[in-house]
C-alpha atoms as a PDB file:
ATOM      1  CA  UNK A   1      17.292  49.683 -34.909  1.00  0.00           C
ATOM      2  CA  UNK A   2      14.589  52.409 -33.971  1.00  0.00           C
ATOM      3  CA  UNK A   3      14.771  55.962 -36.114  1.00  0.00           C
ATOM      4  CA  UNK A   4      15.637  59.060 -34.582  1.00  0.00           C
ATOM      5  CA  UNK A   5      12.872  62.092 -35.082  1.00  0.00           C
ATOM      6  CA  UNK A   6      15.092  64.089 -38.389  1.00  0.00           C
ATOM      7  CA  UNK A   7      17.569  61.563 -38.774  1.00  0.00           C
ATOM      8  CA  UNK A   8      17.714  59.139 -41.745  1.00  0.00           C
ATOM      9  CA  UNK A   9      16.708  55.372 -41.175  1.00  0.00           C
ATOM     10  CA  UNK A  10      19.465  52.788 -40.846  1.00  0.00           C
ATOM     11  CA  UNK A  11      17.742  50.472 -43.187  1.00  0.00           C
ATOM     12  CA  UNK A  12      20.831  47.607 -43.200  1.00  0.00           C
ATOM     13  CA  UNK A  13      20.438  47.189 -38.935  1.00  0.00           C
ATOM     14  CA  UNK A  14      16.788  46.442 -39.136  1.00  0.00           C
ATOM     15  CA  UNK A  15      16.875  44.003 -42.362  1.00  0.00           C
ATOM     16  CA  UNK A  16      17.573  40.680 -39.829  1.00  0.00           C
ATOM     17  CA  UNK A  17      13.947  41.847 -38.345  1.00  0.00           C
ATOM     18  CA  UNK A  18      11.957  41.358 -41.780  1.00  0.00           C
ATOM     19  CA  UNK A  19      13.808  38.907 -43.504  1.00  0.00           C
ATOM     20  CA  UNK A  20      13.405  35.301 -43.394  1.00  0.00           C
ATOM     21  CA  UNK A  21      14.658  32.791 -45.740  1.00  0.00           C
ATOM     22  CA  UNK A  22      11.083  30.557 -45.153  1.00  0.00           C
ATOM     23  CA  UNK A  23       7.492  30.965 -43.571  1.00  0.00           C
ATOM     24  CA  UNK A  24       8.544  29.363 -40.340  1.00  0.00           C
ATOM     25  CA  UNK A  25      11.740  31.711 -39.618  1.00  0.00           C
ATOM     26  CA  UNK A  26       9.091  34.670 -40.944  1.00  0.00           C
ATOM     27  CA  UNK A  27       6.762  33.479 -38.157  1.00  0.00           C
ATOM     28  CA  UNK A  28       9.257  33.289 -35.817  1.00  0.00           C
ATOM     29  CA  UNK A  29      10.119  36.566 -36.245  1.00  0.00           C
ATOM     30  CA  UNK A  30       6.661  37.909 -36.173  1.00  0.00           C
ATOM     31  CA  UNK A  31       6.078  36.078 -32.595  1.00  0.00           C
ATOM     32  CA  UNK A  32       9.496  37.798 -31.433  1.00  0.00           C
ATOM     33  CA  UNK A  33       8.581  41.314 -32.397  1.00  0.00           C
ATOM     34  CA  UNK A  34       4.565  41.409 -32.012  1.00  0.00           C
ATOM     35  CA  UNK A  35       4.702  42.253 -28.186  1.00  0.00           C
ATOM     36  CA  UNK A  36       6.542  44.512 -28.494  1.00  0.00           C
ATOM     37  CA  UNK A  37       3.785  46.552 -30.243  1.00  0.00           C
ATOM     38  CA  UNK A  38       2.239  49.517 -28.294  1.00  0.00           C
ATOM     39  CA  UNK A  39      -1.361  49.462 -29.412  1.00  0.00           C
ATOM     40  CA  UNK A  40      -2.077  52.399 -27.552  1.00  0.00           C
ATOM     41  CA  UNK A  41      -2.347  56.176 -28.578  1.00  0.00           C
ATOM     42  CA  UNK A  42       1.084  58.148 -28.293  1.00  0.00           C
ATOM     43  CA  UNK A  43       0.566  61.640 -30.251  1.00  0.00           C
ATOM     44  CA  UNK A  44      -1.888  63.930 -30.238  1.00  0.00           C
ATOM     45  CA  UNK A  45      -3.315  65.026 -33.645  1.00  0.00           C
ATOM     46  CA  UNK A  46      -2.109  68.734 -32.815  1.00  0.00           C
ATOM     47  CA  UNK A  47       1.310  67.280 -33.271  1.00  0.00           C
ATOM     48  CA  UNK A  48       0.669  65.559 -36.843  1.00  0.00           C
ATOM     49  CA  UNK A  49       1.346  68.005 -38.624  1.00  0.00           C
ATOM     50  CA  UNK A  50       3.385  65.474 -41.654  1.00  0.00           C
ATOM     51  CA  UNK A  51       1.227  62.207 -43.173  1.00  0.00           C
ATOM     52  CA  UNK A  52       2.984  59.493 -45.201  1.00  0.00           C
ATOM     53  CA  UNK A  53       1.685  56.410 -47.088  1.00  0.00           C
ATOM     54  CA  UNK A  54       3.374  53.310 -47.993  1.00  0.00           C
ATOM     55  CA  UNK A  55       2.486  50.516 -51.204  1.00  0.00           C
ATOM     56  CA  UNK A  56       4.338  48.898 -53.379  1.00  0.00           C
ATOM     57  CA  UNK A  57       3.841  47.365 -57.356  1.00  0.00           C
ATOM     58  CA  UNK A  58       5.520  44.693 -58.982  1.00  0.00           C
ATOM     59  CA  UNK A  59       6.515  43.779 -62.145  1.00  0.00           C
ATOM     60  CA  UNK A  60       7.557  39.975 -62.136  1.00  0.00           C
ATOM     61  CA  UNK A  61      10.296  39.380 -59.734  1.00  0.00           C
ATOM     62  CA  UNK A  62      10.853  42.807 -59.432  1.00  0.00           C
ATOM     63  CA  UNK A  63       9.026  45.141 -56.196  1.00  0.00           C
ATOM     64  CA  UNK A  64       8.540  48.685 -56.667  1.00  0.00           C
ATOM     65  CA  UNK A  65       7.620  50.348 -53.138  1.00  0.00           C
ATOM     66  CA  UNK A  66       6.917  53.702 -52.994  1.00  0.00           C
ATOM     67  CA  UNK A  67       6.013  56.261 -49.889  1.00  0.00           C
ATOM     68  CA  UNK A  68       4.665  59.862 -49.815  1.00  0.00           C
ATOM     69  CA  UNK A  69       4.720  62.631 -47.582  1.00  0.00           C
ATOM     70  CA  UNK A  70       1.859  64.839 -47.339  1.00  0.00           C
ATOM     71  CA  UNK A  71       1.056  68.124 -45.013  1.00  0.00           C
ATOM     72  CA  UNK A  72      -1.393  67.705 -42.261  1.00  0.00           C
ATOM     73  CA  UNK A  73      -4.633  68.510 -42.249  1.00  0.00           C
ATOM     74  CA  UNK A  74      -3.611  70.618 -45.793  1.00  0.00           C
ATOM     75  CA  UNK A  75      -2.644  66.882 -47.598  1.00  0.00           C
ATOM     76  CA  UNK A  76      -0.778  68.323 -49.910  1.00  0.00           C
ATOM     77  CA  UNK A  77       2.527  66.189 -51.138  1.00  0.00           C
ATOM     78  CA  UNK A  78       5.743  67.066 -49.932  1.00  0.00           C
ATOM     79  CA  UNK A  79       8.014  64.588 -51.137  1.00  0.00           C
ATOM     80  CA  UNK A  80       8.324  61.178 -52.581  1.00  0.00           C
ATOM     81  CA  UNK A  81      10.464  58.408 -52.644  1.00  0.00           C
ATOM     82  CA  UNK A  82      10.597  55.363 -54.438  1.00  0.00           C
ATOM     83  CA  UNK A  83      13.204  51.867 -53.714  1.00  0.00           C
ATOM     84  CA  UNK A  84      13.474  49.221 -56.682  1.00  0.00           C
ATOM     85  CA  UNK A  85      14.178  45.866 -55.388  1.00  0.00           C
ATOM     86  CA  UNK A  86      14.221  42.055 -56.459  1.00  0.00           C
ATOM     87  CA  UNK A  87      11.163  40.840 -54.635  1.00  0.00           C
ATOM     88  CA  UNK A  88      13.017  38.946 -52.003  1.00  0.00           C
ATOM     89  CA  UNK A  89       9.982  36.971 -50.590  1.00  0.00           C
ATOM     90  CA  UNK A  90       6.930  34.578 -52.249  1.00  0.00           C
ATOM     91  CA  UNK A  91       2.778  36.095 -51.203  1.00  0.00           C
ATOM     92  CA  UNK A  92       2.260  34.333 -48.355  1.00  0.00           C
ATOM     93  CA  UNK A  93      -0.983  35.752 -46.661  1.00  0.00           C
ATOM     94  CA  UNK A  94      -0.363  37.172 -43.291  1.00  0.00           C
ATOM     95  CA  UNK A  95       3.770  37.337 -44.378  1.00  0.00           C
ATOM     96  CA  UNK A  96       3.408  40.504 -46.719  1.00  0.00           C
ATOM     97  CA  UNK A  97       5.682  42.498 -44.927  1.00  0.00           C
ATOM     98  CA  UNK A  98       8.664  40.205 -45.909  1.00  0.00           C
ATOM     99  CA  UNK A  99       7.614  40.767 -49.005  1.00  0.00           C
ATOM    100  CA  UNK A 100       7.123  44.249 -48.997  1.00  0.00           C
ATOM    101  CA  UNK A 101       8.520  45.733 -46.079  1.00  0.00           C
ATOM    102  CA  UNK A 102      12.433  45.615 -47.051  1.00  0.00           C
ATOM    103  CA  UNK A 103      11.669  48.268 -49.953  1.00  0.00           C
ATOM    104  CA  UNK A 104       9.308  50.375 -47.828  1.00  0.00           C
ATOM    105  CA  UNK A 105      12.297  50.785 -45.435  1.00  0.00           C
ATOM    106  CA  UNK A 106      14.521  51.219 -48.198  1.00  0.00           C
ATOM    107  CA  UNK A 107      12.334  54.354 -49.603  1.00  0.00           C
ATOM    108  CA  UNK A 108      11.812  55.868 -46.009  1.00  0.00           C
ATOM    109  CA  UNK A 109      15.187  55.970 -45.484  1.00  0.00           C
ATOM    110  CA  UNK A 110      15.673  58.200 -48.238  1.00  0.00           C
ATOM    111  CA  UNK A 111      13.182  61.252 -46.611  1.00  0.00           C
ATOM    112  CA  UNK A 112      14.354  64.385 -45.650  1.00  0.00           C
ATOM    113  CA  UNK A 113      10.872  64.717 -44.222  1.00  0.00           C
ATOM    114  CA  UNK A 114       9.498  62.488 -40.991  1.00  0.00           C
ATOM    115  CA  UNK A 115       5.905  61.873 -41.132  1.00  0.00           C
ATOM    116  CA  UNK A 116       4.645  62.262 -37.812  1.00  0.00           C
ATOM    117  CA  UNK A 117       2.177  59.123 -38.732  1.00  0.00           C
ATOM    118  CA  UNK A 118       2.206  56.575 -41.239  1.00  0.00           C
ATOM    119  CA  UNK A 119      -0.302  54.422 -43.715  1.00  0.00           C
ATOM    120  CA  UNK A 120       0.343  51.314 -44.905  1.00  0.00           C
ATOM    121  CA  UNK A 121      -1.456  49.040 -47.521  1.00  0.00           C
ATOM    122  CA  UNK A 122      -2.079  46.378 -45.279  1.00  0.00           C
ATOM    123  CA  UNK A 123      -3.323  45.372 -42.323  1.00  0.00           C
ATOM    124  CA  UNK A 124      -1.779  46.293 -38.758  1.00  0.00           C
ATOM    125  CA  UNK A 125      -3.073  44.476 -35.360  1.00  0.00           C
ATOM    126  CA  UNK A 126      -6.060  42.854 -37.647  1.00  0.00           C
ATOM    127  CA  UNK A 127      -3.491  39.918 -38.164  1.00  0.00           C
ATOM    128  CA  UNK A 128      -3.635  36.096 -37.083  1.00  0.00           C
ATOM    129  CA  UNK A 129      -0.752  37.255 -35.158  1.00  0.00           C
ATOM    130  CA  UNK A 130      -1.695  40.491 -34.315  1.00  0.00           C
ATOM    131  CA  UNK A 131       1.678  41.546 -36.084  1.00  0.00           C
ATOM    132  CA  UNK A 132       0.767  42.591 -39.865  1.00  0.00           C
ATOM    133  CA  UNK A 133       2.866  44.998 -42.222  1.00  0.00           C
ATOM    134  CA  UNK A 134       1.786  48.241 -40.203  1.00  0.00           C
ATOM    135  CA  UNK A 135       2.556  46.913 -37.291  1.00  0.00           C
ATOM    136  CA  UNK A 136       6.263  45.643 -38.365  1.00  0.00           C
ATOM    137  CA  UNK A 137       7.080  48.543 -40.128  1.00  0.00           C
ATOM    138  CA  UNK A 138       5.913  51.096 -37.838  1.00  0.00           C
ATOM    139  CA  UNK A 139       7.625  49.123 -34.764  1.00  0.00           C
ATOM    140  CA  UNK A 140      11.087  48.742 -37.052  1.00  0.00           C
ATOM    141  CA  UNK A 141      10.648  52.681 -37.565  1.00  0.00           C
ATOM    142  CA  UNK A 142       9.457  53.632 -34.474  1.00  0.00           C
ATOM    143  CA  UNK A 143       6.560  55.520 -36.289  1.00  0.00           C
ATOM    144  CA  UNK A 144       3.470  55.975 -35.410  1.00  0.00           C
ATOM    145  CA  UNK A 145       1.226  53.303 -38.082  1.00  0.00           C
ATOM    146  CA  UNK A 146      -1.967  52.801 -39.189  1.00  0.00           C
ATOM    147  CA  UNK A 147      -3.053  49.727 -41.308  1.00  0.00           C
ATOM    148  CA  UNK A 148      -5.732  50.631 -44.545  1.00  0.00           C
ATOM    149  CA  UNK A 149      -6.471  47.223 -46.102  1.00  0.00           C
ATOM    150  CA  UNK A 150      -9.167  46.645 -48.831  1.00  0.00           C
ATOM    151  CA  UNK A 151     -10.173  42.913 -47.943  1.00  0.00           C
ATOM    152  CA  UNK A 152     -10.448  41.171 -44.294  1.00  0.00           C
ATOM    153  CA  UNK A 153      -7.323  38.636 -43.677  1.00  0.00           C
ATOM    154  CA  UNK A 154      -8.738  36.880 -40.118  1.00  0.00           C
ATOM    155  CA  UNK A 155     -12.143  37.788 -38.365  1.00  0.00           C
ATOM    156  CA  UNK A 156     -15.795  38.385 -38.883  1.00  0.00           C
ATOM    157  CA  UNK A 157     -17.641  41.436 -39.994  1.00  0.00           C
ATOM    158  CA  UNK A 158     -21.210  42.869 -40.370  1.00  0.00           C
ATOM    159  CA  UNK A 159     -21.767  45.598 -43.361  1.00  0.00           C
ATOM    160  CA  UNK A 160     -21.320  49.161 -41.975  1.00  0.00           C
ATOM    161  CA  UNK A 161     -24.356  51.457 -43.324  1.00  0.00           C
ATOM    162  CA  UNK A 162     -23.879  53.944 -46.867  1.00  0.00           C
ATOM    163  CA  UNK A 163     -23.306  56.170 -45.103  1.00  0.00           C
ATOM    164  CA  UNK A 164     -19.604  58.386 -45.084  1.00  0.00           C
ATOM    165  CA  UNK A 165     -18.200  57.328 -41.479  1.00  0.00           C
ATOM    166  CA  UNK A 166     -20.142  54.118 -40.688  1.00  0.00           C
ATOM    167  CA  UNK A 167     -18.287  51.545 -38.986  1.00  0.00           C
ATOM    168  CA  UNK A 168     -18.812  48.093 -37.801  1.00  0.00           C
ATOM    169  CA  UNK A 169     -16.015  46.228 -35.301  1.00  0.00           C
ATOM    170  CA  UNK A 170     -14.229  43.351 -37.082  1.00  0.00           C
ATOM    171  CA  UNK A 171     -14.135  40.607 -34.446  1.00  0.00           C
ATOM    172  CA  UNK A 172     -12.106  37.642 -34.146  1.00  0.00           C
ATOM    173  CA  UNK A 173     -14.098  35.648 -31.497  1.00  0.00           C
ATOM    174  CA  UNK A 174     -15.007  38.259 -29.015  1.00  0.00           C
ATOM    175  CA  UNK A 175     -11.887  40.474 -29.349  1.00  0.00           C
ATOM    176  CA  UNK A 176     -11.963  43.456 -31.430  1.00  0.00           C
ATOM    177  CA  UNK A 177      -9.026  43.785 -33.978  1.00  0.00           C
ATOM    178  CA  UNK A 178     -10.071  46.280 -36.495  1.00  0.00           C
ATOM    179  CA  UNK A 179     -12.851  48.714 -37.910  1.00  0.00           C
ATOM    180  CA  UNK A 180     -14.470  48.222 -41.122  1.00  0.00           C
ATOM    181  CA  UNK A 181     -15.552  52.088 -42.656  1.00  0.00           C
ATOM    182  CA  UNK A 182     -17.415  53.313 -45.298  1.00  0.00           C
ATOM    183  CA  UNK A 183     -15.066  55.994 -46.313  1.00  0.00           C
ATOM    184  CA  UNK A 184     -16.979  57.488 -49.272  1.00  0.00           C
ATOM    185  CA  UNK A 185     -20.820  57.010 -49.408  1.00  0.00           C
ATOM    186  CA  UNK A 186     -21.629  53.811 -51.285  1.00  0.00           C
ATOM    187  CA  UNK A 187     -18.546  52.528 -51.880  1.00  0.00           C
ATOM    188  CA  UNK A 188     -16.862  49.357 -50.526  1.00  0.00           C
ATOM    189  CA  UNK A 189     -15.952  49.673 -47.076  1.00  0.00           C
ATOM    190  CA  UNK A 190     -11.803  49.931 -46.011  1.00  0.00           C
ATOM    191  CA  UNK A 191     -10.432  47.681 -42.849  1.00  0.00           C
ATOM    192  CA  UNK A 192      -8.752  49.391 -41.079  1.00  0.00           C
ATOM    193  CA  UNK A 193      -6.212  48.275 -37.332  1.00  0.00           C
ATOM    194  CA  UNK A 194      -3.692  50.012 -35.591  1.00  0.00           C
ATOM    195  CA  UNK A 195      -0.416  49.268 -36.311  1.00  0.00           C
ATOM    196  CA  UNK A 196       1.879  50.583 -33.706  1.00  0.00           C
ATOM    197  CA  UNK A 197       2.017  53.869 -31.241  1.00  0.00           C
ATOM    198  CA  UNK A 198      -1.959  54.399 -31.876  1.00  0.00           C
ATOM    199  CA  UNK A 199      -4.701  52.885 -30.886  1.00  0.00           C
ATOM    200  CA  UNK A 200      -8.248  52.132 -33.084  1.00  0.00           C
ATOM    201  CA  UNK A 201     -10.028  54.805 -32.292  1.00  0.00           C
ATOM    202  CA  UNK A 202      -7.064  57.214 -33.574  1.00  0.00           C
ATOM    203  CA  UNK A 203      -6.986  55.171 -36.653  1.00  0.00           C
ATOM    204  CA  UNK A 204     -10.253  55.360 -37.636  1.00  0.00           C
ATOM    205  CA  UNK A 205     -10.077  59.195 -36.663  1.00  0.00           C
ATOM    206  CA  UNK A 206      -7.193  59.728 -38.669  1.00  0.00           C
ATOM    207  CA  UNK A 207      -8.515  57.338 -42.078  1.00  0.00           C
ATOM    208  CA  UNK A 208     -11.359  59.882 -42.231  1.00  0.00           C
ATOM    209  CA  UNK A 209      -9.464  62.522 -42.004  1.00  0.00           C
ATOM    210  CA  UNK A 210      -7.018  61.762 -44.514  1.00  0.00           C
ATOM    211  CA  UNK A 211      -9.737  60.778 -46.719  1.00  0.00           C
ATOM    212  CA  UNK A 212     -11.299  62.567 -49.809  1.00  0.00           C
ATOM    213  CA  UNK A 213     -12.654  61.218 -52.686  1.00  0.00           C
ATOM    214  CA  UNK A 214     -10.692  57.656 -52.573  1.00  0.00           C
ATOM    215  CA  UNK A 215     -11.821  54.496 -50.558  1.00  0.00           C
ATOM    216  CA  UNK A 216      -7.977  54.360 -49.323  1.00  0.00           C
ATOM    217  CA  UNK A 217      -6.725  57.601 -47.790  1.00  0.00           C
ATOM    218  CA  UNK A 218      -5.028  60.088 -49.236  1.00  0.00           C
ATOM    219  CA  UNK A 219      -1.185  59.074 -48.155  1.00  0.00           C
ATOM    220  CA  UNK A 220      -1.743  55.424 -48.968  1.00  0.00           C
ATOM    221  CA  UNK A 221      -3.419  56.469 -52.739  1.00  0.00           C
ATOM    222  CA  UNK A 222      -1.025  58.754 -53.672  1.00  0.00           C
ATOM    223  CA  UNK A 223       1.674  56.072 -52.827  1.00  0.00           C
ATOM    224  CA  UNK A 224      -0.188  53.711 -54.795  1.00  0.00           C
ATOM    225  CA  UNK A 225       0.105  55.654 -57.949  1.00  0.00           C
ATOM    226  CA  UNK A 226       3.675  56.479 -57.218  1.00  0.00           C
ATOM    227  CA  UNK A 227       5.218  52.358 -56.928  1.00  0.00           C
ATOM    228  CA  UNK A 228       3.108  52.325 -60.454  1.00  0.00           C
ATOM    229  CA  UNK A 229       4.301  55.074 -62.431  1.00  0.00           C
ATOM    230  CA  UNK A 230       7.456  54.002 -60.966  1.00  0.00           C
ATOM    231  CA  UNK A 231       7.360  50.576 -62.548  1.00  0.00           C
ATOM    232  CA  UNK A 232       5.857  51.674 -65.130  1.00  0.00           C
ATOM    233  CA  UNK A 233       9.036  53.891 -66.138  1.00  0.00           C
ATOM    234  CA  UNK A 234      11.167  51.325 -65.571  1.00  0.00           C
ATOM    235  CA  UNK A 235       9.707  48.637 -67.936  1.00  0.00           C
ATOM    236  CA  UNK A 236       9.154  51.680 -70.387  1.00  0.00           C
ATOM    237  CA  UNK A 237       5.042  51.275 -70.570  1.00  0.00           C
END
Protein backbone atom coordinates (compact mmCIF):
# COMPACT_ATOMS: atom_id res chain seq x y z
CA UNK A 1 0.00 0.00 0.00
CA UNK A 2 2.65 2.75 1.03
CA UNK A 3 5.24 3.98 -1.97
CA UNK A 4 8.74 3.31 -1.85
CA UNK A 5 11.17 6.64 -2.16
CA UNK A 6 12.08 6.05 -6.48
CA UNK A 7 9.79 3.37 -7.00
CA UNK A 8 6.50 3.71 -8.96
CA UNK A 9 3.10 3.70 -6.98
CA UNK A 10 1.03 0.52 -6.95
CA UNK A 11 -2.09 2.41 -7.69
CA UNK A 12 -4.52 -1.02 -8.01
CA UNK A 13 -3.47 -2.12 -3.98
CA UNK A 14 -4.53 1.18 -2.59
CA UNK A 15 -7.92 1.64 -4.74
CA UNK A 16 -10.09 -0.49 -1.79
CA UNK A 17 -8.79 2.63 0.51
CA UNK A 18 -10.60 5.48 -1.63
CA UNK A 19 -13.33 3.83 -3.12
CA UNK A 20 -16.70 3.44 -1.81
CA UNK A 21 -19.75 2.53 -3.61
CA UNK A 22 -21.93 5.20 -1.11
CA UNK A 23 -21.30 8.10 1.50
CA UNK A 24 -21.59 5.76 4.42
CA UNK A 25 -18.88 3.04 3.19
CA UNK A 26 -16.80 6.51 2.13
CA UNK A 27 -17.14 7.53 5.80
CA UNK A 28 -16.30 4.43 6.99
CA UNK A 29 -13.31 4.43 5.33
CA UNK A 30 -12.32 7.88 6.28
CA UNK A 31 -12.84 6.90 10.19
CA UNK A 32 -10.55 3.71 9.44
CA UNK A 33 -7.67 5.57 7.90
CA UNK A 34 -7.78 9.18 9.70
CA UNK A 35 -5.65 7.99 12.77
CA UNK A 36 -3.50 6.84 11.15
CA UNK A 37 -2.42 10.37 10.03
CA UNK A 38 0.89 11.77 11.45
CA UNK A 39 0.16 15.45 11.82
CA UNK A 40 3.49 16.10 12.86
CA UNK A 41 6.64 17.44 10.94
CA UNK A 42 8.86 14.57 9.35
CA UNK A 43 11.41 16.38 6.79
CA UNK A 44 13.35 19.11 7.03
CA UNK A 45 13.08 21.74 4.24
CA UNK A 46 16.93 21.10 3.43
CA UNK A 47 15.69 17.80 2.19
CA UNK A 48 12.80 19.19 -0.21
CA UNK A 49 14.52 19.63 -2.75
CA UNK A 50 11.27 18.21 -5.43
CA UNK A 51 7.52 20.04 -5.01
CA UNK A 52 4.42 18.52 -6.65
CA UNK A 53 0.78 19.71 -6.93
CA UNK A 54 -2.29 17.82 -7.44
CA UNK A 55 -6.09 19.11 -9.12
CA UNK A 56 -8.20 17.77 -11.25
CA UNK A 57 -11.05 19.20 -14.12
CA UNK A 58 -13.97 17.64 -15.39
CA UNK A 59 -15.84 17.55 -18.28
CA UNK A 60 -19.30 15.82 -17.54
CA UNK A 61 -18.80 12.39 -16.26
CA UNK A 62 -15.45 12.47 -17.21
CA UNK A 63 -12.30 13.59 -14.36
CA UNK A 64 -9.19 14.90 -15.64
CA UNK A 65 -6.49 14.95 -12.68
CA UNK A 66 -3.36 16.23 -13.28
CA UNK A 67 0.03 16.58 -10.96
CA UNK A 68 3.31 18.53 -11.45
CA UNK A 69 6.68 18.31 -10.32
CA UNK A 70 8.59 21.32 -9.69
CA UNK A 71 12.40 21.98 -8.31
CA UNK A 72 12.75 23.27 -4.85
CA UNK A 73 13.24 26.43 -3.88
CA UNK A 74 14.07 27.05 -8.00
CA UNK A 75 10.03 25.98 -8.85
CA UNK A 76 10.73 25.29 -12.00
CA UNK A 77 8.59 22.20 -13.68
CA UNK A 78 10.09 19.01 -14.07
CA UNK A 79 7.54 16.80 -15.24
CA UNK A 80 3.88 16.29 -15.63
CA UNK A 81 1.45 13.78 -15.66
CA UNK A 82 -2.01 13.62 -16.40
CA UNK A 83 -4.81 10.27 -15.70
CA UNK A 84 -8.29 10.45 -17.64
CA UNK A 85 -10.91 8.70 -15.77
CA UNK A 86 -14.84 8.24 -15.61
CA UNK A 87 -15.60 10.24 -12.51
CA UNK A 88 -16.31 7.30 -10.33
CA UNK A 89 -17.91 9.26 -7.38
CA UNK A 90 -20.97 12.13 -7.01
CA UNK A 91 -19.54 15.94 -4.99
CA UNK A 92 -20.24 15.15 -1.77
CA UNK A 93 -18.60 17.89 0.50
CA UNK A 94 -16.05 16.52 2.83
CA UNK A 95 -15.93 13.08 0.29
CA UNK A 96 -13.81 14.80 -2.57
CA UNK A 97 -11.14 12.52 -2.42
CA UNK A 98 -13.38 9.62 -3.71
CA UNK A 99 -14.01 11.70 -6.22
CA UNK A 100 -10.79 12.85 -7.05
CA UNK A 101 -8.28 10.92 -5.43
CA UNK A 102 -8.41 7.59 -7.71
CA UNK A 103 -6.99 9.76 -10.76
CA UNK A 104 -4.49 11.68 -8.63
CA UNK A 105 -3.03 8.23 -7.75
CA UNK A 106 -3.39 7.15 -11.14
CA UNK A 107 -1.13 10.25 -12.48
CA UNK A 108 1.48 9.88 -9.57
CA UNK A 109 2.04 6.61 -10.39
CA UNK A 110 3.21 7.50 -13.65
CA UNK A 111 6.42 9.89 -12.19
CA UNK A 112 9.78 9.13 -12.70
CA UNK A 113 10.30 11.96 -10.25
CA UNK A 114 9.22 11.74 -6.24
CA UNK A 115 8.30 14.99 -4.85
CA UNK A 116 9.71 15.16 -1.57
CA UNK A 117 6.25 17.11 -0.54
CA UNK A 118 3.00 17.38 -2.02
CA UNK A 119 -0.07 20.07 -2.64
CA UNK A 120 -3.34 19.23 -3.01
CA UNK A 121 -6.51 21.28 -3.98
CA UNK A 122 -8.28 20.60 -0.99
CA UNK A 123 -8.30 20.59 2.37
CA UNK A 124 -6.07 18.20 4.67
CA UNK A 125 -6.70 17.94 8.67
CA UNK A 126 -9.26 21.12 8.24
CA UNK A 127 -11.97 18.32 7.70
CA UNK A 128 -15.18 17.33 9.83
CA UNK A 129 -13.19 14.28 10.11
CA UNK A 130 -9.95 15.53 10.26
CA UNK A 131 -9.30 13.19 7.14
CA UNK A 132 -9.71 15.46 3.84
CA UNK A 133 -8.10 14.76 0.27
CA UNK A 134 -4.46 15.76 1.50
CA UNK A 135 -4.63 13.84 4.17
CA UNK A 136 -5.88 10.51 2.23
CA UNK A 137 -3.71 10.90 -0.48
CA UNK A 138 -0.63 11.76 1.22
CA UNK A 139 -1.27 8.79 3.87
CA UNK A 140 -2.13 6.24 0.69
CA UNK A 141 1.33 7.60 -0.76
CA UNK A 142 3.19 7.90 2.12
CA UNK A 143 4.09 11.55 1.04
CA UNK A 144 4.57 14.21 2.83
CA UNK A 145 0.96 16.61 2.09
CA UNK A 146 -0.16 19.82 2.44
CA UNK A 147 -3.85 20.89 1.88
CA UNK A 148 -4.35 24.59 -0.24
CA UNK A 149 -8.13 25.09 -0.34
CA UNK A 150 -9.84 28.35 -1.58
CA UNK A 151 -13.10 28.25 0.67
CA UNK A 152 -13.49 26.98 4.50
CA UNK A 153 -15.39 23.38 4.63
CA UNK A 154 -15.92 23.19 8.81
CA UNK A 155 -14.74 25.96 11.35
CA UNK A 156 -14.66 29.62 12.07
CA UNK A 157 -12.35 32.30 10.88
CA UNK A 158 -11.43 36.01 11.45
CA UNK A 159 -9.97 38.04 8.22
CA UNK A 160 -6.12 37.89 8.22
CA UNK A 161 -4.69 41.60 7.49
CA UNK A 162 -3.55 42.80 3.46
CA UNK A 163 -0.82 42.15 4.14
CA UNK A 164 1.57 39.16 2.14
CA UNK A 165 1.94 36.49 5.11
CA UNK A 166 -0.94 37.39 7.47
CA UNK A 167 -2.61 34.61 9.04
CA UNK A 168 -5.47 34.02 11.29
CA UNK A 169 -6.11 30.25 13.00
CA UNK A 170 -9.27 28.59 11.62
CA UNK A 171 -10.91 27.11 14.71
CA UNK A 172 -13.41 24.54 15.10
CA UNK A 173 -14.52 25.13 18.75
CA UNK A 174 -11.30 25.69 20.51
CA UNK A 175 -9.09 23.36 18.41
CA UNK A 176 -7.03 24.70 15.73
CA UNK A 177 -7.36 22.87 12.30
CA UNK A 178 -5.99 25.14 9.73
CA UNK A 179 -4.43 28.66 8.80
CA UNK A 180 -6.14 31.09 6.72
CA UNK A 181 -3.14 33.37 4.63
CA UNK A 182 -3.07 36.18 2.63
CA UNK A 183 -0.72 34.88 0.08
CA UNK A 184 -0.51 37.90 -2.26
CA UNK A 185 -1.32 41.40 -0.82
CA UNK A 186 -5.02 42.11 -1.23
CA UNK A 187 -6.17 39.19 -2.52
CA UNK A 188 -8.53 36.56 -1.02
CA UNK A 189 -6.96 34.67 1.59
CA UNK A 190 -6.01 30.54 0.92
CA UNK A 191 -6.91 27.80 3.86
CA UNK A 192 -4.56 26.02 4.29
CA UNK A 193 -4.09 22.24 6.98
CA UNK A 194 -1.66 19.70 7.07
CA UNK A 195 -2.33 16.75 5.44
CA UNK A 196 -0.01 14.05 6.50
CA UNK A 197 3.92 13.79 7.66
CA UNK A 198 3.87 17.78 8.42
CA UNK A 199 2.57 19.70 10.75
CA UNK A 200 0.81 23.54 10.35
CA UNK A 201 3.44 25.47 10.92
CA UNK A 202 5.49 23.62 7.98
CA UNK A 203 2.52 24.13 5.84
CA UNK A 204 2.09 27.50 6.13
CA UNK A 205 6.02 27.80 5.79
CA UNK A 206 6.07 25.88 2.80
CA UNK A 207 2.54 27.72 0.99
CA UNK A 208 4.63 30.91 1.16
CA UNK A 209 7.33 29.62 -0.12
CA UNK A 210 5.96 28.01 -3.01
CA UNK A 211 4.05 31.04 -3.66
CA UNK A 212 4.52 33.84 -6.33
CA UNK A 213 2.15 35.75 -7.97
CA UNK A 214 -0.97 33.18 -7.55
CA UNK A 215 -3.32 32.94 -4.42
CA UNK A 216 -2.70 28.96 -4.72
CA UNK A 217 0.96 27.96 -4.78
CA UNK A 218 2.92 27.35 -7.42
CA UNK A 219 2.67 23.25 -7.59
CA UNK A 220 -1.07 23.29 -7.03
CA UNK A 221 -1.54 26.26 -10.04
CA UNK A 222 0.47 24.81 -12.42
CA UNK A 223 -1.52 21.50 -11.88
CA UNK A 224 -4.56 23.38 -12.23
CA UNK A 225 -3.82 24.52 -15.69
CA UNK A 226 -2.50 21.14 -16.61
CA UNK A 227 -6.12 18.80 -15.72
CA UNK A 228 -7.55 21.87 -18.03
CA UNK A 229 -5.56 21.96 -21.03
CA UNK A 230 -5.80 18.35 -20.59
CA UNK A 231 -9.56 18.26 -20.94
CA UNK A 232 -9.55 20.71 -22.98
CA UNK A 233 -7.56 18.53 -25.70
CA UNK A 234 -9.59 15.87 -25.23
CA UNK A 235 -13.04 17.44 -25.99
CA UNK A 236 -11.09 19.35 -28.84
CA UNK A 237 -11.87 23.13 -27.36
Amino acid sequence: MIMQTGKKYPEQAASEFIRAPDPAGAQKIQEMLCHHCIIERTIDICEIHHVAGADAAYDQDTIYAAVVVMTFPGLEVVEKRCSVQEVPFPYIPGLLSFREGPAILEAFSSLTTVPDLLFLNGHGYAHPKRFGLASHVGLLLDVPSIGVAQRLLTGSVAIPGAARGSSEPVLDKSEVIGMAVRTVKGAKPVFFSAGHKVDLDQAVDMALKTTKVHRITEPVWHADQMSRQCRDKQSGT
